[in-house]
N, C-alpha and C. Protein backbone atom coordinates (compact mmCIF):
# COMPACT_ATOMS: atom_id res chain seq x y z
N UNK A 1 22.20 37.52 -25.98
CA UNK A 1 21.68 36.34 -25.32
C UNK A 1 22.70 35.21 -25.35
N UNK A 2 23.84 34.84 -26.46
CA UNK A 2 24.49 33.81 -26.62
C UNK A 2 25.31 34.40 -25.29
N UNK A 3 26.10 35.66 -25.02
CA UNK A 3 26.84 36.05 -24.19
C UNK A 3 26.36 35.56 -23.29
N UNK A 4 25.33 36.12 -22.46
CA UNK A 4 24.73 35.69 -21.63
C UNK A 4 24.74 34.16 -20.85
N UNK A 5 24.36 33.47 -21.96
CA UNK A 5 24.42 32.21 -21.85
C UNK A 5 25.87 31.05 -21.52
N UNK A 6 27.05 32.17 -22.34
CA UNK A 6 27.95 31.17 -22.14
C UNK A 6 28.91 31.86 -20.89
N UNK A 7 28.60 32.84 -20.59
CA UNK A 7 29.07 33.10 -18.91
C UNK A 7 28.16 32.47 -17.98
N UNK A 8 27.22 32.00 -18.31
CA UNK A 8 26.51 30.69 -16.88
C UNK A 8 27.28 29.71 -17.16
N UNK A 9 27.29 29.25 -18.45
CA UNK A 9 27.68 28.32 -18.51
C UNK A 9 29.70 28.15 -18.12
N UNK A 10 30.19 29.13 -18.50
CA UNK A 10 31.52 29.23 -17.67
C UNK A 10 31.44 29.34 -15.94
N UNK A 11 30.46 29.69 -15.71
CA UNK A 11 30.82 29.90 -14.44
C UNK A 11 31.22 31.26 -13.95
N UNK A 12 31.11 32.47 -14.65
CA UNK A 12 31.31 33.63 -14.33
C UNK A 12 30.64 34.17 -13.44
N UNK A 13 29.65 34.31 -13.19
CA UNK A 13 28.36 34.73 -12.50
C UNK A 13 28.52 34.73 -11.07
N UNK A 14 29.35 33.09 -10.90
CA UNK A 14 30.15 32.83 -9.36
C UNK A 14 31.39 33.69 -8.71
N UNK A 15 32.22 34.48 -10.10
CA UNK A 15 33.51 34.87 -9.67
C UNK A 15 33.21 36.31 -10.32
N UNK A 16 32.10 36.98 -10.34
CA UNK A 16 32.16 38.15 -10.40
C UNK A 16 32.13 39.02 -9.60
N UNK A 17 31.58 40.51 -9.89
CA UNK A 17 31.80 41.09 -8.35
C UNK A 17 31.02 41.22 -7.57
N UNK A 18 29.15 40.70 -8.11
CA UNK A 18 28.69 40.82 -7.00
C UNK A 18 28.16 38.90 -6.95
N UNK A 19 29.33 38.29 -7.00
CA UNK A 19 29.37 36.73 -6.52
C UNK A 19 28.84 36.68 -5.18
N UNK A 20 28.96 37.25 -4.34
CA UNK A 20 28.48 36.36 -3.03
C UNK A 20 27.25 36.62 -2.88
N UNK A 21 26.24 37.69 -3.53
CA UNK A 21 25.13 37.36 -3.52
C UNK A 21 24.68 35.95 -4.00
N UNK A 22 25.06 35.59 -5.45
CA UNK A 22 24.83 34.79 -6.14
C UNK A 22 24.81 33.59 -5.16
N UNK A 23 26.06 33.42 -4.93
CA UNK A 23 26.35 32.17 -3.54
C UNK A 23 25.62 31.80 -2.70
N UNK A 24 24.92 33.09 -1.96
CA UNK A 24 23.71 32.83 -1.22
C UNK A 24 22.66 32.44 -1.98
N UNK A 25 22.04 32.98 -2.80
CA UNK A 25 21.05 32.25 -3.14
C UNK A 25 21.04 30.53 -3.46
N UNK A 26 22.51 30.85 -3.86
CA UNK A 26 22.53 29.01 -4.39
C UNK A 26 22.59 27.77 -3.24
N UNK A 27 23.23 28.23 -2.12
CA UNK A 27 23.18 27.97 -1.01
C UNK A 27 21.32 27.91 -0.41
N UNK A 28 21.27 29.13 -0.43
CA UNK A 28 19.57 28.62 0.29
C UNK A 28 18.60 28.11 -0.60
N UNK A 29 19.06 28.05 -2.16
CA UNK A 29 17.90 27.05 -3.00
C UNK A 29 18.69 25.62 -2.94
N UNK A 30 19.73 25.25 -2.55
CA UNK A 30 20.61 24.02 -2.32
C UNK A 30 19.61 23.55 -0.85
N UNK A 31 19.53 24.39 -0.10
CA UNK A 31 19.01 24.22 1.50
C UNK A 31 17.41 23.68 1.57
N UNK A 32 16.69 24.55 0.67
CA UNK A 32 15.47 24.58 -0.20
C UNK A 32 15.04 23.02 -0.31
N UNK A 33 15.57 22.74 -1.48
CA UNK A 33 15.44 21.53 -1.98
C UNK A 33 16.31 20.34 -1.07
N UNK A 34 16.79 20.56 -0.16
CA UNK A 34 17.20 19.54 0.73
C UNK A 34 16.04 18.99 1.53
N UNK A 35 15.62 20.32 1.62
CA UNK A 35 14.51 20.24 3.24
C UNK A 35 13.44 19.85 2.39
N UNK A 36 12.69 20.05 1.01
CA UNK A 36 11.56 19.50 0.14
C UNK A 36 12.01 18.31 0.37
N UNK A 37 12.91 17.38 -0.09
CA UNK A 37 13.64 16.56 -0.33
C UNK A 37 12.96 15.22 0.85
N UNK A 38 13.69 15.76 2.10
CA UNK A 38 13.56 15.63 3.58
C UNK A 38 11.92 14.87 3.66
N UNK A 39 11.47 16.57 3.64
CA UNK A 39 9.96 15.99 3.95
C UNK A 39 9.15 14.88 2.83
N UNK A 40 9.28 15.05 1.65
CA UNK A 40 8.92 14.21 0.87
C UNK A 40 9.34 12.48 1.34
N UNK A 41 10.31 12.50 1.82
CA UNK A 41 10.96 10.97 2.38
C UNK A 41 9.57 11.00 3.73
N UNK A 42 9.79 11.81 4.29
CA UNK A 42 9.05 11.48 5.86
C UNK A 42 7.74 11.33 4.98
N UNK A 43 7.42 11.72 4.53
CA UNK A 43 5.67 11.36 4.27
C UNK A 43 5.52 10.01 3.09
N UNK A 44 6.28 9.84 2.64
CA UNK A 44 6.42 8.58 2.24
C UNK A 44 6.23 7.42 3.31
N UNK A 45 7.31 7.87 4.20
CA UNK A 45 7.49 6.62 4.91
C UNK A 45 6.12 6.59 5.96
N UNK A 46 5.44 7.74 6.15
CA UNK A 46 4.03 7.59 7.17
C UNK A 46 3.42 7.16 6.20
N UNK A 47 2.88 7.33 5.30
CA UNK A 47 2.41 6.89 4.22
C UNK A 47 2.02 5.12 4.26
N UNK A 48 3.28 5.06 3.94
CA UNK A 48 3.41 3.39 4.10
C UNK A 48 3.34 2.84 5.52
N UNK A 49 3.64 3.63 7.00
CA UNK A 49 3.49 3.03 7.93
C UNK A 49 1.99 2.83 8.40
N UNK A 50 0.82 4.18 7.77
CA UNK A 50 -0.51 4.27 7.91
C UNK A 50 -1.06 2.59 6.82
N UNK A 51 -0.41 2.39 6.00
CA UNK A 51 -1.17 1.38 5.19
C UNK A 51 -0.63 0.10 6.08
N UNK A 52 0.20 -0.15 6.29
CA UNK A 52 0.87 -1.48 7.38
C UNK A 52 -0.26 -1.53 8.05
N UNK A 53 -0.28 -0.53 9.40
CA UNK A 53 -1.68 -0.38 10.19
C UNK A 53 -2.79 -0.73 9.66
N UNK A 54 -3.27 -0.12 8.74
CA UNK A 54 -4.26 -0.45 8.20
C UNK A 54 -4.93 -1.86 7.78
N UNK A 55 -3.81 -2.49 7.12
CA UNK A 55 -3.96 -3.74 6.88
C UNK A 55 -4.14 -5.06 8.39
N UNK A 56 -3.09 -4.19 9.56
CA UNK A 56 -3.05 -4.74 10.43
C UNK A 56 -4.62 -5.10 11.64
N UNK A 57 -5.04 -3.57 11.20
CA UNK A 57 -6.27 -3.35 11.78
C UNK A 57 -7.45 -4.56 11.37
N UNK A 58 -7.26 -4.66 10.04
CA UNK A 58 -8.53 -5.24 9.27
C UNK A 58 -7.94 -7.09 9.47
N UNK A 59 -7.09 -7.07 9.94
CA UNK A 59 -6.75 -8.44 10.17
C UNK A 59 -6.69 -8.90 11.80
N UNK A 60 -7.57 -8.09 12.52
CA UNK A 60 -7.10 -8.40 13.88
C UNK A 60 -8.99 -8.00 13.81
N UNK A 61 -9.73 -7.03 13.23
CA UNK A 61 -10.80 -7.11 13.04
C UNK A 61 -11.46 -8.57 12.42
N UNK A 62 -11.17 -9.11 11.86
CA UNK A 62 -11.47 -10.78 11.18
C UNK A 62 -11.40 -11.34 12.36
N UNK A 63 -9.95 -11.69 12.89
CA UNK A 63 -9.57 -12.41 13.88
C UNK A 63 -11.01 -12.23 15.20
N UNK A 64 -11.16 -10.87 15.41
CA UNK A 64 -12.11 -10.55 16.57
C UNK A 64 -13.56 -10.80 15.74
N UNK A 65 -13.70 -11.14 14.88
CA UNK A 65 -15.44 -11.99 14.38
C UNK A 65 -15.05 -13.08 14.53
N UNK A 66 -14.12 -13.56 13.75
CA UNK A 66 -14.37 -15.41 14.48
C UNK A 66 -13.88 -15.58 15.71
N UNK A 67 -13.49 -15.36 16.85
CA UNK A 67 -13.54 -15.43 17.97
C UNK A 67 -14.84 -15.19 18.65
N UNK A 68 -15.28 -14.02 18.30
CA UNK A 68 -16.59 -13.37 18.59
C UNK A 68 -17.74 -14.90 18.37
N UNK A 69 -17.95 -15.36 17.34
CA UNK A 69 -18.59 -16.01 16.13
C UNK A 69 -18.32 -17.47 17.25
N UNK A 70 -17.09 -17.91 17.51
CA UNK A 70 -17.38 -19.10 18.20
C UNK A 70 -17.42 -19.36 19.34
N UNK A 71 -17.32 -17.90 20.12
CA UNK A 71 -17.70 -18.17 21.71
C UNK A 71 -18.97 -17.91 21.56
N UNK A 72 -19.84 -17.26 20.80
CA UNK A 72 -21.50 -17.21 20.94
C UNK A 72 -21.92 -18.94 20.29
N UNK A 73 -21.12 -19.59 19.88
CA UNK A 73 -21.98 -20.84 19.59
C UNK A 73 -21.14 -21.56 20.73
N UNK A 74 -20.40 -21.32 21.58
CA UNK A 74 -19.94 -22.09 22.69
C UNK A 74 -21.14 -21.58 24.38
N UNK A 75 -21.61 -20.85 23.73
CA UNK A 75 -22.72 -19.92 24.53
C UNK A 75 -24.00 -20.68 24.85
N UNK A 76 -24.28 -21.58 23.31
CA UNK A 76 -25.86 -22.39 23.12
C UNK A 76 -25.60 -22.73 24.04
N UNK A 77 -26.63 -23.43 24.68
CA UNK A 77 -27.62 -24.70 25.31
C UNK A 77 -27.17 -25.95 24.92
N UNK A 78 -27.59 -26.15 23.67
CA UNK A 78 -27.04 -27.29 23.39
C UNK A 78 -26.00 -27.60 23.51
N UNK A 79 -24.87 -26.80 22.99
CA UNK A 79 -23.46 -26.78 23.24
C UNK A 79 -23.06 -26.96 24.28
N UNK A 80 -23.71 -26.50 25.07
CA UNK A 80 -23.36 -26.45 27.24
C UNK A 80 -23.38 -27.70 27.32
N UNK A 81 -24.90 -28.66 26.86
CA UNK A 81 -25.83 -29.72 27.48
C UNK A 81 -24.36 -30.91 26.65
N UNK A 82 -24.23 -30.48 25.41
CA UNK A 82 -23.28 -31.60 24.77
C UNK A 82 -22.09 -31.90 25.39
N UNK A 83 -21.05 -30.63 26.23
CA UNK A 83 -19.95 -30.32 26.35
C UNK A 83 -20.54 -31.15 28.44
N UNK A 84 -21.58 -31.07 28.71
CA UNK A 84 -21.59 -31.72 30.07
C UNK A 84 -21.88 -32.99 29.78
N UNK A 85 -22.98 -33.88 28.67
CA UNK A 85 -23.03 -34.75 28.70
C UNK A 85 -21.95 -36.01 28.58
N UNK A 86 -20.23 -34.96 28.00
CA UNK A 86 -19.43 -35.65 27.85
C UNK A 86 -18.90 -36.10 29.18
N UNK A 87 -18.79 -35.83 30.21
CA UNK A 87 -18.52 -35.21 31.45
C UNK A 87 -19.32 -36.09 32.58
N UNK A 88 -20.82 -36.50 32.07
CA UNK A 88 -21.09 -37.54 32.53
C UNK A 88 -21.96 -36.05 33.48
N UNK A 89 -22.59 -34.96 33.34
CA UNK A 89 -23.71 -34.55 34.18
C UNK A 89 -25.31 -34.47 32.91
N UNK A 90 -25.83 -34.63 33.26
CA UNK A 90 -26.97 -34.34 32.91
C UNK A 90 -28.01 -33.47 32.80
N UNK A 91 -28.74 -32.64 32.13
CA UNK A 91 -29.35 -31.67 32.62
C UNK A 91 -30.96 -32.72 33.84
N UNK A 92 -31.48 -31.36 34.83
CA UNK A 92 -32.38 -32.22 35.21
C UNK A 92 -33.28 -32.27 34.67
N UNK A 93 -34.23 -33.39 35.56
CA UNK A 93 -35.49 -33.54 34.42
C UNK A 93 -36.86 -32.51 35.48
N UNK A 94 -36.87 -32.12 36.17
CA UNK A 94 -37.79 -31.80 36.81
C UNK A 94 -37.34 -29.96 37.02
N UNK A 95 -38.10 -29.20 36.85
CA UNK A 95 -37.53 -27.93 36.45
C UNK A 95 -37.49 -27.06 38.08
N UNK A 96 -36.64 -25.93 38.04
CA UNK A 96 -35.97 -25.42 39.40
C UNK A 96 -37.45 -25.18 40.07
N UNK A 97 -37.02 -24.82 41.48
CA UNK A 97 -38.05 -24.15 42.06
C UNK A 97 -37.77 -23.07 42.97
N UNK A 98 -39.18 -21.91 42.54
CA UNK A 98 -38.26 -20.68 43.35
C UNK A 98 -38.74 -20.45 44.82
N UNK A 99 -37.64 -20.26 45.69
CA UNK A 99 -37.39 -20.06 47.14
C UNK A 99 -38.12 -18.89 47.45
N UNK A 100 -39.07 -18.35 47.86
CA UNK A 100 -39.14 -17.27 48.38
C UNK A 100 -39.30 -16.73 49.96
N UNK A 101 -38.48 -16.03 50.46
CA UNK A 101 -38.30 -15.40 51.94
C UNK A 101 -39.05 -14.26 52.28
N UNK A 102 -39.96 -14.72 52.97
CA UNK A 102 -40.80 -13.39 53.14
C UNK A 102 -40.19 -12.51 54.60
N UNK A 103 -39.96 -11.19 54.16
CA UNK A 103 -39.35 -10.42 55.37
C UNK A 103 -40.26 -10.60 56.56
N UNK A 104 -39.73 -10.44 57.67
CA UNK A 104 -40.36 -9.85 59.19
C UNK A 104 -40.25 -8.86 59.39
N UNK A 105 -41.67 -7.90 59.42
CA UNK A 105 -41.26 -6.54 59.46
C UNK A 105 -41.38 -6.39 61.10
N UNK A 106 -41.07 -5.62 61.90
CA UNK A 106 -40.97 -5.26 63.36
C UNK A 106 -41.93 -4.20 63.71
């Protein structure tokens, strides 16, 4: 086992005779862990681009309640009657009356 051990550790294993197997493997576990490597970065970075969104969402959701929130009180009656009385119209005092057209049938 010490043998063993201190030809990895020399480097024999690379310059023996059946080295170019060895090579390949080290090569495609080098390739291996590049491409783990790789994807681990990409899902990081969606990761963090899904939480950006996220945050973005819930802040444009707020934004759309108080917008929501003060065109329904720009909606009242009163609000109308206040926003004309500045304006100088009045509501009337005598309430509408309805027109009705009776057809001519032939």
């Amino acid at each position: 086992m010490k043998k063993g051990l201190l030809d990895i550790l020399k480097g024999k294993f690379l310059v023996s005779g059946d080295a170019p197997k060895n090579w390949l493997f080290i090569i495609f576990a080098s390739f291996l862990a590049t491409v783990m490597i790789g994807s681990s970065h990409s899902a990081d970075k969606k990761v963090h681009q899904i939480a950006s969104l996220n945050e973005e969402v819930k802040e444009l959701r707020s934004e759309f309640v108080d917008i929501h929130k003060a065109i329904q009180k720009l909606k009242l009656e009163s609000t109308i009657s206040q926003i004309l009385e500045e304006k100088g119209l009045q509501p009337s005092e005598t309430p509408p009356k309805k027109i009705r057209v009776k057809s001519i049938k032939e």
